[in-house]
C-alpha atoms as a PDB file:
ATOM      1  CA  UNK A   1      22.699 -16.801 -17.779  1.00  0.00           C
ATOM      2  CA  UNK A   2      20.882 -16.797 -14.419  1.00  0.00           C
ATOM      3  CA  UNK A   3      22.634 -18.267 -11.495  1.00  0.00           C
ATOM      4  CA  UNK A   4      21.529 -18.778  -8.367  1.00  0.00           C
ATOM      5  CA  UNK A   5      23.492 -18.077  -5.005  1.00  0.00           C
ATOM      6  CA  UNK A   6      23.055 -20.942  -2.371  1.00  0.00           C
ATOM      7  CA  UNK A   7      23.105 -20.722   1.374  1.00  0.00           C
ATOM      8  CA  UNK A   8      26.943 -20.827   2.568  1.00  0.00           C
ATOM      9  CA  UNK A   9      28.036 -23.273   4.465  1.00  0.00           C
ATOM     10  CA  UNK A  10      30.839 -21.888   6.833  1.00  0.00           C
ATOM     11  CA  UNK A  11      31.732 -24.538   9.126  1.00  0.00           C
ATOM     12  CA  UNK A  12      32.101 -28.567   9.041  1.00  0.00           C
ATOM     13  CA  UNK A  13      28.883 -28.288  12.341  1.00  0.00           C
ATOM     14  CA  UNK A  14      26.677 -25.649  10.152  1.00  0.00           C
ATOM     15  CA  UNK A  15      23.441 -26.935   8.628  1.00  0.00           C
ATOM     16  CA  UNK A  16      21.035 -24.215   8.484  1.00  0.00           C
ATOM     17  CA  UNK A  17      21.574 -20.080   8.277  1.00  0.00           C
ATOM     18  CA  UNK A  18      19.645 -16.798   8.506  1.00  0.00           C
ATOM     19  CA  UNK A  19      19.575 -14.002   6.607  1.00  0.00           C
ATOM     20  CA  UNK A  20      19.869 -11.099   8.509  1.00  0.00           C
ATOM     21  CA  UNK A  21      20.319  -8.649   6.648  1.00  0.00           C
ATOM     22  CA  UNK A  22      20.490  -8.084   2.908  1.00  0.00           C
ATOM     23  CA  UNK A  23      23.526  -5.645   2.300  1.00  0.00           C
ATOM     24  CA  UNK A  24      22.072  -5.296  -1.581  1.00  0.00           C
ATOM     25  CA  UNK A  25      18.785  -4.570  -3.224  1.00  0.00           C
ATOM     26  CA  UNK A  26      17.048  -6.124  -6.421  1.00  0.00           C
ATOM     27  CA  UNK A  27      18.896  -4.853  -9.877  1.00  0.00           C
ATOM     28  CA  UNK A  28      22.198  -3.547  -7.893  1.00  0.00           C
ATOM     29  CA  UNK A  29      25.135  -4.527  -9.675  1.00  0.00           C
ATOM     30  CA  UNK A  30      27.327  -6.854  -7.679  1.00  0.00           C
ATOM     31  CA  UNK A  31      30.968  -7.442  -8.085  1.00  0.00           C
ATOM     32  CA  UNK A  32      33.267 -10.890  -7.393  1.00  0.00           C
ATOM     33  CA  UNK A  33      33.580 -11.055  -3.605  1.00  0.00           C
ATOM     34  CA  UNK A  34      31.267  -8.291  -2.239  1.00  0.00           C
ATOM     35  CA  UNK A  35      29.312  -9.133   0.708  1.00  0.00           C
ATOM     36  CA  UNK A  36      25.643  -9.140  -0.847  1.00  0.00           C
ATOM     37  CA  UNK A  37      24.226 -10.620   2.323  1.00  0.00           C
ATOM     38  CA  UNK A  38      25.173 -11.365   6.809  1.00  0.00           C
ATOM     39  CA  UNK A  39      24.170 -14.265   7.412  1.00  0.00           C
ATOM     40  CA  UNK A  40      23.585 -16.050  11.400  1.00  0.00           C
ATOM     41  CA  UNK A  41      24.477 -19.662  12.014  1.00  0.00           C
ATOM     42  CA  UNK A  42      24.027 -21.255  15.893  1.00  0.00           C
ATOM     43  CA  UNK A  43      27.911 -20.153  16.329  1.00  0.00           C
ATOM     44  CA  UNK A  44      28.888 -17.035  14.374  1.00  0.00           C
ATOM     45  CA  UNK A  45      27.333 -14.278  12.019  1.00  0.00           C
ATOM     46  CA  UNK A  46      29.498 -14.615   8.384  1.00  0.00           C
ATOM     47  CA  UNK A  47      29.132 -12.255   5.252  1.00  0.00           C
ATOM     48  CA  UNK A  48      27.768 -14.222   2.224  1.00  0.00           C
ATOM     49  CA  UNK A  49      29.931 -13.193  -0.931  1.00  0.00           C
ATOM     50  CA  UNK A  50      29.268 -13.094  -4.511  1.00  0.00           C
ATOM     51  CA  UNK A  51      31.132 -15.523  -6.668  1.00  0.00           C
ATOM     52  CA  UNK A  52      31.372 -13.198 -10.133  1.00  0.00           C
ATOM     53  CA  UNK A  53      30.353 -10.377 -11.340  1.00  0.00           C
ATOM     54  CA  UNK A  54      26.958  -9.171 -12.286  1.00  0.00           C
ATOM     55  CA  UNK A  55      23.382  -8.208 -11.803  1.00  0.00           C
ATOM     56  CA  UNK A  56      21.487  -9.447  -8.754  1.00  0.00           C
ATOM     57  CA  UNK A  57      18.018 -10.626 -10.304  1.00  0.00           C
ATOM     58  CA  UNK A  58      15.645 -11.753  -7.540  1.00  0.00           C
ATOM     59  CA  UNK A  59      15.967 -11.942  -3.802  1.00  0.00           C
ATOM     60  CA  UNK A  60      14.453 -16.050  -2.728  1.00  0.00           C
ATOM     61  CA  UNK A  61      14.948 -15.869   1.030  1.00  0.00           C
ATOM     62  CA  UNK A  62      13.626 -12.874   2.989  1.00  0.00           C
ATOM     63  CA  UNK A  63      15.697 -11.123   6.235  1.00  0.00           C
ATOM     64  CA  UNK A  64      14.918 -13.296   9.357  1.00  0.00           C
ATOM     65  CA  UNK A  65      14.178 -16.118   7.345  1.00  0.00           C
ATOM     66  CA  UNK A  66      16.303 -19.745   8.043  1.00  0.00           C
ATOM     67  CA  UNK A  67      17.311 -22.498   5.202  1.00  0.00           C
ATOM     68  CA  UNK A  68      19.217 -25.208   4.807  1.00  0.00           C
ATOM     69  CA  UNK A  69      22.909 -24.753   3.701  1.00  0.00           C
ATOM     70  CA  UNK A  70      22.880 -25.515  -0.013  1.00  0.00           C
ATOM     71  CA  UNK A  71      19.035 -23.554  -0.450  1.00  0.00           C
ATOM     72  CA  UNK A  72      18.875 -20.967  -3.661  1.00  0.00           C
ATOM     73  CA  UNK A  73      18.899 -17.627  -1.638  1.00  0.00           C
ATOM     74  CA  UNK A  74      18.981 -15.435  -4.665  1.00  0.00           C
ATOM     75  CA  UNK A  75      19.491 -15.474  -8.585  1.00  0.00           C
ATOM     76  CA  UNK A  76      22.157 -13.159 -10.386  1.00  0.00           C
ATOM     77  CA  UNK A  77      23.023 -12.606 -14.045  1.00  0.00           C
ATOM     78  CA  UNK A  78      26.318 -13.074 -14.683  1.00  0.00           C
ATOM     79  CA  UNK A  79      28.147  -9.626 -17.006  1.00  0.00           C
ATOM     80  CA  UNK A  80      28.663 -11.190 -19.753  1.00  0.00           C
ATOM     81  CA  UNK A  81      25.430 -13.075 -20.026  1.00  0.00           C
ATOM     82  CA  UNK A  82      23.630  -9.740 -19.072  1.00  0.00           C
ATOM     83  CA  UNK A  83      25.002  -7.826 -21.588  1.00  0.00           C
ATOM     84  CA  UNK A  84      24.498 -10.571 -24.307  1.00  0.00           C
ATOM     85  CA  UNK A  85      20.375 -10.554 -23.227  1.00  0.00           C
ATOM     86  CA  UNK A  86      20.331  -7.003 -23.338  1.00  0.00           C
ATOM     87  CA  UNK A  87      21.553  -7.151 -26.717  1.00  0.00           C
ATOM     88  CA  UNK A  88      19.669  -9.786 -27.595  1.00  0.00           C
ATOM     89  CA  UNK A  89      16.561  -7.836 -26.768  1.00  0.00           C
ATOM     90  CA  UNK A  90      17.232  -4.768 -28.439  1.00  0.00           C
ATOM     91  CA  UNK A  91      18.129  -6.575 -31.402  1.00  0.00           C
ATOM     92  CA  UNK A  92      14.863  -8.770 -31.544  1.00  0.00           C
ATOM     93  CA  UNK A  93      12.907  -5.231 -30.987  1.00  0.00           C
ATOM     94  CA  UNK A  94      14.459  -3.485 -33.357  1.00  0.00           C
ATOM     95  CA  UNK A  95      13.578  -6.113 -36.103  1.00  0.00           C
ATOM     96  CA  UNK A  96       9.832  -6.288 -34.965  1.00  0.00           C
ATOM     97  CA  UNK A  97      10.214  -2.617 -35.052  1.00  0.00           C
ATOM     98  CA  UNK A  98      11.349  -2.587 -38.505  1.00  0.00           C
ATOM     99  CA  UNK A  99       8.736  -5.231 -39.826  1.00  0.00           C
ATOM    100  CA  UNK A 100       5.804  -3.280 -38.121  1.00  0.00           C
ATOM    101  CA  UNK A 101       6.872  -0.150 -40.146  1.00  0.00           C
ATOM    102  CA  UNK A 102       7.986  -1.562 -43.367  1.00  0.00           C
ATOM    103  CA  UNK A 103       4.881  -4.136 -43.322  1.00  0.00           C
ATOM    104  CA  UNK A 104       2.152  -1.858 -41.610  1.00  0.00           C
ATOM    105  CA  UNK A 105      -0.648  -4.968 -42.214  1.00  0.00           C
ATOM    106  CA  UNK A 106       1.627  -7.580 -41.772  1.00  0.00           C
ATOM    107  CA  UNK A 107       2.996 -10.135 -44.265  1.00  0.00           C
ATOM    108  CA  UNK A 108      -0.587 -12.106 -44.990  1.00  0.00           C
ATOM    109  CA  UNK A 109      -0.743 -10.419 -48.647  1.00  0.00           C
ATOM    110  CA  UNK A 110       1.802 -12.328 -49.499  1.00  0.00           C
ATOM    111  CA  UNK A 111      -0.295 -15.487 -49.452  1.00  0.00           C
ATOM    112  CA  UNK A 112      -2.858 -14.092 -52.063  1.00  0.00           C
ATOM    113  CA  UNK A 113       0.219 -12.885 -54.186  1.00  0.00           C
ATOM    114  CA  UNK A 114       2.340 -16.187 -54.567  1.00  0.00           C
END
């Protein structure tokens, strides 16, 4: 299942943050607590962590860019969900797959025969 990773809040006083640097890439692998991302408030730079393990999907909020605290900055896959989709997939393919060969014109003949 996707999630998606919000802007950190790191202090009572913080409202808004900047990326400044993304410390992982589309499709890396992430693990629980890695910094994925450093982010600048008016008072300090923090690292942004990931909260489980997985698959980072799609980066929302660019370097240099400033949000709100609470904003969707990214979306991951959790592991287990991941691994479940992939399945999934290969599973659905492999019947189409097996229908395309076994039923090379598809199943409309069966309408004329029943």
């Amino acid at each position: 299942m996707a999630t998606q990773i919000l802007m950190p809040k790191f202090g009572l006083s913080m409202e808004e943050g900047t990326i400044a640097n993304w410390l992982v890439k589309e499709g890396d692998s992430i693990s629980k607590g890695q910094a994925i991302a450093e982010i600048n408030s008016e008072k300090l730079t923090n690292n942004a962590e990931a909260e489980e393990d997985g698959v980072l999907l799609k980066i929302l909020v660019q370097e240099d860019e400033t949000v709100t605290c609470g904003t969707p900055i990214a979306i991951m896959m959790s592991g287990n969900h991941l691994i479940h989709s992939v399945l999934s997939v290969r599973y659905k393919a492999a019947y189409i797959w097996d229908s395309v060969t076994l039923f090379p014109r598809g199943l409309s003949w069966m309408t004329k025969v029943w």
